[in-house]
Protein backbone atom coordinates (compact mmCIF):
# COMPACT_ATOMS: atom_id res chain seq x y z
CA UNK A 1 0.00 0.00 0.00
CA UNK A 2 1.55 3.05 -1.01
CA UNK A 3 1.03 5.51 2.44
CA UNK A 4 1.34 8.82 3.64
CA UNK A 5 0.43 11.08 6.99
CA UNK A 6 -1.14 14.31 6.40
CA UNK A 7 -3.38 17.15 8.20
CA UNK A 8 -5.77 18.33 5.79
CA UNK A 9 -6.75 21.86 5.78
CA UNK A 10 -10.46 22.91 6.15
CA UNK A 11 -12.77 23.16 3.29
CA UNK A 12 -13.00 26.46 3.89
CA UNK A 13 -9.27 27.43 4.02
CA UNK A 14 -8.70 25.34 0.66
CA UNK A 15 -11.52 27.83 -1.10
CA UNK A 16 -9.82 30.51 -0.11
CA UNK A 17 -6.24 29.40 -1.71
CA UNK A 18 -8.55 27.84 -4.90
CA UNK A 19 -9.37 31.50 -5.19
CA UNK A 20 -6.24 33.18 -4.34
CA UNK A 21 -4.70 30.72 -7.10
CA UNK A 22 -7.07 30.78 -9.70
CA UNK A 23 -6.22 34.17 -11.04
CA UNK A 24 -2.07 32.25 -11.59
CA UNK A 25 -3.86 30.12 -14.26
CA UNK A 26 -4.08 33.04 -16.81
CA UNK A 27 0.08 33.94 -16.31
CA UNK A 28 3.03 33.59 -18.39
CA UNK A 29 4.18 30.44 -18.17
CA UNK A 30 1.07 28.58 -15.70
CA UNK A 31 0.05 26.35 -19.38
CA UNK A 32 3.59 24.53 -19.38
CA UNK A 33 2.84 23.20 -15.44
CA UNK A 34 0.74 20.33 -14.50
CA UNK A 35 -1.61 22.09 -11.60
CA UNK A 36 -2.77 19.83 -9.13
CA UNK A 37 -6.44 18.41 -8.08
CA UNK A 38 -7.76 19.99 -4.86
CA UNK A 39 -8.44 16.88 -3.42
CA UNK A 40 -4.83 16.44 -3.06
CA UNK A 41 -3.66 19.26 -1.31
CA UNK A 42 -2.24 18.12 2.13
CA UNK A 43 0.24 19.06 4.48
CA UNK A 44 2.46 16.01 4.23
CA UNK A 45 4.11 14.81 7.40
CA UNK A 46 5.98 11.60 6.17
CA UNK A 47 5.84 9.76 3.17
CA UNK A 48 6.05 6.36 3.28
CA UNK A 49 5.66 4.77 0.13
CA UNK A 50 5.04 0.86 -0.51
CA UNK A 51 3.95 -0.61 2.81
CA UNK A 52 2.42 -4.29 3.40
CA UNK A 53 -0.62 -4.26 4.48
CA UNK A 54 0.31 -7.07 7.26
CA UNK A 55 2.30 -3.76 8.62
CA UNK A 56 -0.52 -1.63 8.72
CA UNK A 57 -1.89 -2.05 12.16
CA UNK A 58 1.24 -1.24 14.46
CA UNK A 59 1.91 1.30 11.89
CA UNK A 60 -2.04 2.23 12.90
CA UNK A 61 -1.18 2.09 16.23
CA UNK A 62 2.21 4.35 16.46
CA UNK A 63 0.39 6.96 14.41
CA UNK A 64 -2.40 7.06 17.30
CA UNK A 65 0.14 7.34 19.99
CA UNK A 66 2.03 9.79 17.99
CA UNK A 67 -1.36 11.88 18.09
CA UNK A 68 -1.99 11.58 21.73
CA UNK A 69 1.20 13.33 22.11
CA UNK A 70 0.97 16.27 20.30
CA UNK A 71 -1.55 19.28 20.57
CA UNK A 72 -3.76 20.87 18.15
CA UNK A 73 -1.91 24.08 16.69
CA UNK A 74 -3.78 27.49 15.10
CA UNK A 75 -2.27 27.51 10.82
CA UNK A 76 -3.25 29.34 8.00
CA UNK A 77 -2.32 28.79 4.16
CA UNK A 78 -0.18 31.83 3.34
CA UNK A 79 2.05 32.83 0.83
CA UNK A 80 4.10 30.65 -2.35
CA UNK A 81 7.15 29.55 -3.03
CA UNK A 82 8.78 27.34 -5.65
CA UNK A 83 10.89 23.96 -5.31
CA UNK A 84 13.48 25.58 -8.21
CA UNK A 85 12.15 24.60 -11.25
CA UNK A 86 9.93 21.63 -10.02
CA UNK A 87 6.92 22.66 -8.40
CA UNK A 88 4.76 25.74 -7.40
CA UNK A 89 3.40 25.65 -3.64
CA UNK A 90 0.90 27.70 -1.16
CA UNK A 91 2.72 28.14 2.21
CA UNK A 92 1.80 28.01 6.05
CA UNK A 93 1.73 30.64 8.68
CA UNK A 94 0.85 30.19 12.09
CA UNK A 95 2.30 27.69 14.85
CA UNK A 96 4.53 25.58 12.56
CA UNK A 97 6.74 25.03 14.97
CA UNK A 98 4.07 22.68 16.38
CA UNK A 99 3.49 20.98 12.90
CA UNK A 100 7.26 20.71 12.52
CA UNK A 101 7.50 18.68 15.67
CA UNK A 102 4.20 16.48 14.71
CA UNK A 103 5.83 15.98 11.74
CA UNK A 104 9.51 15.10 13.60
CA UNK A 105 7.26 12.52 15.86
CA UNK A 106 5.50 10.64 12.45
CA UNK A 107 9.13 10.02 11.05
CA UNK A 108 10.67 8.78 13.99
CA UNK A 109 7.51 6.59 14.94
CA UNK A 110 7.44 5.30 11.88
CA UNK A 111 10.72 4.81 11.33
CA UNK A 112 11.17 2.84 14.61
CA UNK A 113 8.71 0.12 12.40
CA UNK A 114 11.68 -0.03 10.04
CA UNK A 115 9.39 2.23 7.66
CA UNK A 116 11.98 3.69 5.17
CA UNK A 117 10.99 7.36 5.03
CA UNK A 118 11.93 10.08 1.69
CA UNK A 119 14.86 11.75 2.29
CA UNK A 120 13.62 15.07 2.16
CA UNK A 121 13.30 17.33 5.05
CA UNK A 122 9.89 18.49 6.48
CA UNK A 123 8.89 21.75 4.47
CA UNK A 124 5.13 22.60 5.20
CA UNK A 125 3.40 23.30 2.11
CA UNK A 126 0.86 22.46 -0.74
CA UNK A 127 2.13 21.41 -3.62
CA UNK A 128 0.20 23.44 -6.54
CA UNK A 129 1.79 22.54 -10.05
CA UNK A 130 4.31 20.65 -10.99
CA UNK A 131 7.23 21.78 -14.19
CA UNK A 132 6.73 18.85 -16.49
CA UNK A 133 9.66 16.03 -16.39
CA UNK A 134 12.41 17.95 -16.48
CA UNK A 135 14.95 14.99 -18.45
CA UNK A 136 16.33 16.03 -21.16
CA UNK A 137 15.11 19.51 -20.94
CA UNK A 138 17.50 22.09 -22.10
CA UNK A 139 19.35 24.79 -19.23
CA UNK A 140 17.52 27.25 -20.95
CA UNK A 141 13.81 25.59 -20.73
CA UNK A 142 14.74 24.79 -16.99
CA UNK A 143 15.70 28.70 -16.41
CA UNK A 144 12.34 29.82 -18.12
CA UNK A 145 10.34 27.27 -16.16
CA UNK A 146 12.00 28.42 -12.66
CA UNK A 147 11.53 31.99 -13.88
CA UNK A 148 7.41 31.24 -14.53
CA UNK A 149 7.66 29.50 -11.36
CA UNK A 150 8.94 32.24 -8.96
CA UNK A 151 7.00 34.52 -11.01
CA UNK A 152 3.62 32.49 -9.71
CA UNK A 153 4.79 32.34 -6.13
CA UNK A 154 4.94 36.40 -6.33
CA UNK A 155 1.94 36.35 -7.15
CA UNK A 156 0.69 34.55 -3.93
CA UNK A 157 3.01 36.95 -1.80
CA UNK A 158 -0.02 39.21 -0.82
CA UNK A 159 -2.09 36.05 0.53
CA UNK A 160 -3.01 34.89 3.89
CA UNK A 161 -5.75 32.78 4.46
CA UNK A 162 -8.24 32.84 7.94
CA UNK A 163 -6.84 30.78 10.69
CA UNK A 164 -7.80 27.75 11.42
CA UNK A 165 -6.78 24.52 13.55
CA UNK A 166 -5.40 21.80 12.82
CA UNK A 167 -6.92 19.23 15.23
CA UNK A 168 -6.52 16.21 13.35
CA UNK A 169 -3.94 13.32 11.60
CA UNK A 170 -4.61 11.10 8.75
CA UNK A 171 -3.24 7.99 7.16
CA UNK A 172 -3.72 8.02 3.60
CA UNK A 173 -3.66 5.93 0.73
CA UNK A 174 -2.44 7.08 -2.39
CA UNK A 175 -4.43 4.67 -5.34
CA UNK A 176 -2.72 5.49 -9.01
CA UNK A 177 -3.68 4.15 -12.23
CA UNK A 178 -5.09 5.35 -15.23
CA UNK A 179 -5.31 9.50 -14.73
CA UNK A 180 -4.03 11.12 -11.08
CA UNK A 181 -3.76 9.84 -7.76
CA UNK A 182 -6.61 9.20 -5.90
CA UNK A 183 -6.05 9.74 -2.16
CA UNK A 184 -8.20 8.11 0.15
CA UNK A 185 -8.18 8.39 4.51
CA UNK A 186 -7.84 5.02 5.94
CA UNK A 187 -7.62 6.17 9.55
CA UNK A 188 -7.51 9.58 11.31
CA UNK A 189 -6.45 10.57 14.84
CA UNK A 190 -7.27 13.75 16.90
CA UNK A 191 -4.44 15.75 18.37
CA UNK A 192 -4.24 16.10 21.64
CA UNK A 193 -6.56 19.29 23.57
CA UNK A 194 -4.45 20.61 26.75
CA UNK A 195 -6.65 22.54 29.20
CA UNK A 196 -4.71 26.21 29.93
């Protein structure tokens, strides 16, 4: 089964970025970039990639007590950046220090299950396009495409989404095939509420 842990923001915060983005669609350079279905904009915590299913339940299990251990935190969407001339992404204001640490927690519970993790660090974010493969391309085409890029992310400087908490963890399944990924919660977990 091909996994991942997430928090998902609200519907109502991923309107808001759907409309702060859909104005990037009509600039210079958005038709060369793959732009990515709502349904799969998550924060990522840790992706795990291809994991039996016979490992499923004490991964299950670690991701609960993982949750139990870690607060609810106040976020908003905010902001763009660019992954050089890979992808276009919506940023995140707020308490990240707290979804940094969640996220710290996931890898380390799961990779005490011998999960192998990605090697790349925790960057909070939503991915929104993607540059198309980039083999083969020329310097040139990759200069343009980072250029287009970083020119989208400007775009998104100005934005900053309501506030909103992030009070719960998903496992999710990532189902491919014909078309995009389909991405599907097989478990969730609340975060922990600490009385003041």
């Amino acid at each position: 089964m091909r996994l991942f842990v997430v928090v998902d923001p609200p519907t109502a915060a991923v309107q808001e970025l759907v409309d702060a983005a859909a104005p990037l669609h009509g600039l210079p350079g958005a038709d060369r970039l793959r732009w990515t279905e709502v349904e799969g904009w998550h924060l990522t915590l840790a992706f795990l990639g291809e994991v039996p299913v016979t490992d499923v339940p004490a991964l299950e299990a670690a991701l609960a007590r993982t949750a139990g251990e870690h607060g609810a935190h106040r976020l908003r969407l905010a902001g763009g950046g660019t992954f050089g001339d890979r992808a276009l992404w919506a940023g995140v204001d707020g308490e990240v220090w707290a979804l940094r640490r969640l996220a710290e927690a996931v890898r380390a519970a799961v990779g005490e299950l011998g999960v192998e993790l990605d090697q790349y660090g925790f960057h909070p974010h939503l991915t929104l396009a993607r540059s198309g493969s980039f083999r083969g391309r020329r310097r040139a085409e990759q200069r343009g495409t980072a250029s287009a890029l970083q020119h989208l992310a400007a775009a998104l400087d100005g934005f900053r989404g309501t506030e909103w908490e992030a009070s719960e963890m998903h496992l999710m399944l990532s189902e491919t095939g014909f078309g995009p990924s389909r991405y599907r919660s097989l478990a969730a977990w609340p975060l922990a509420r600490w009385e003041a």
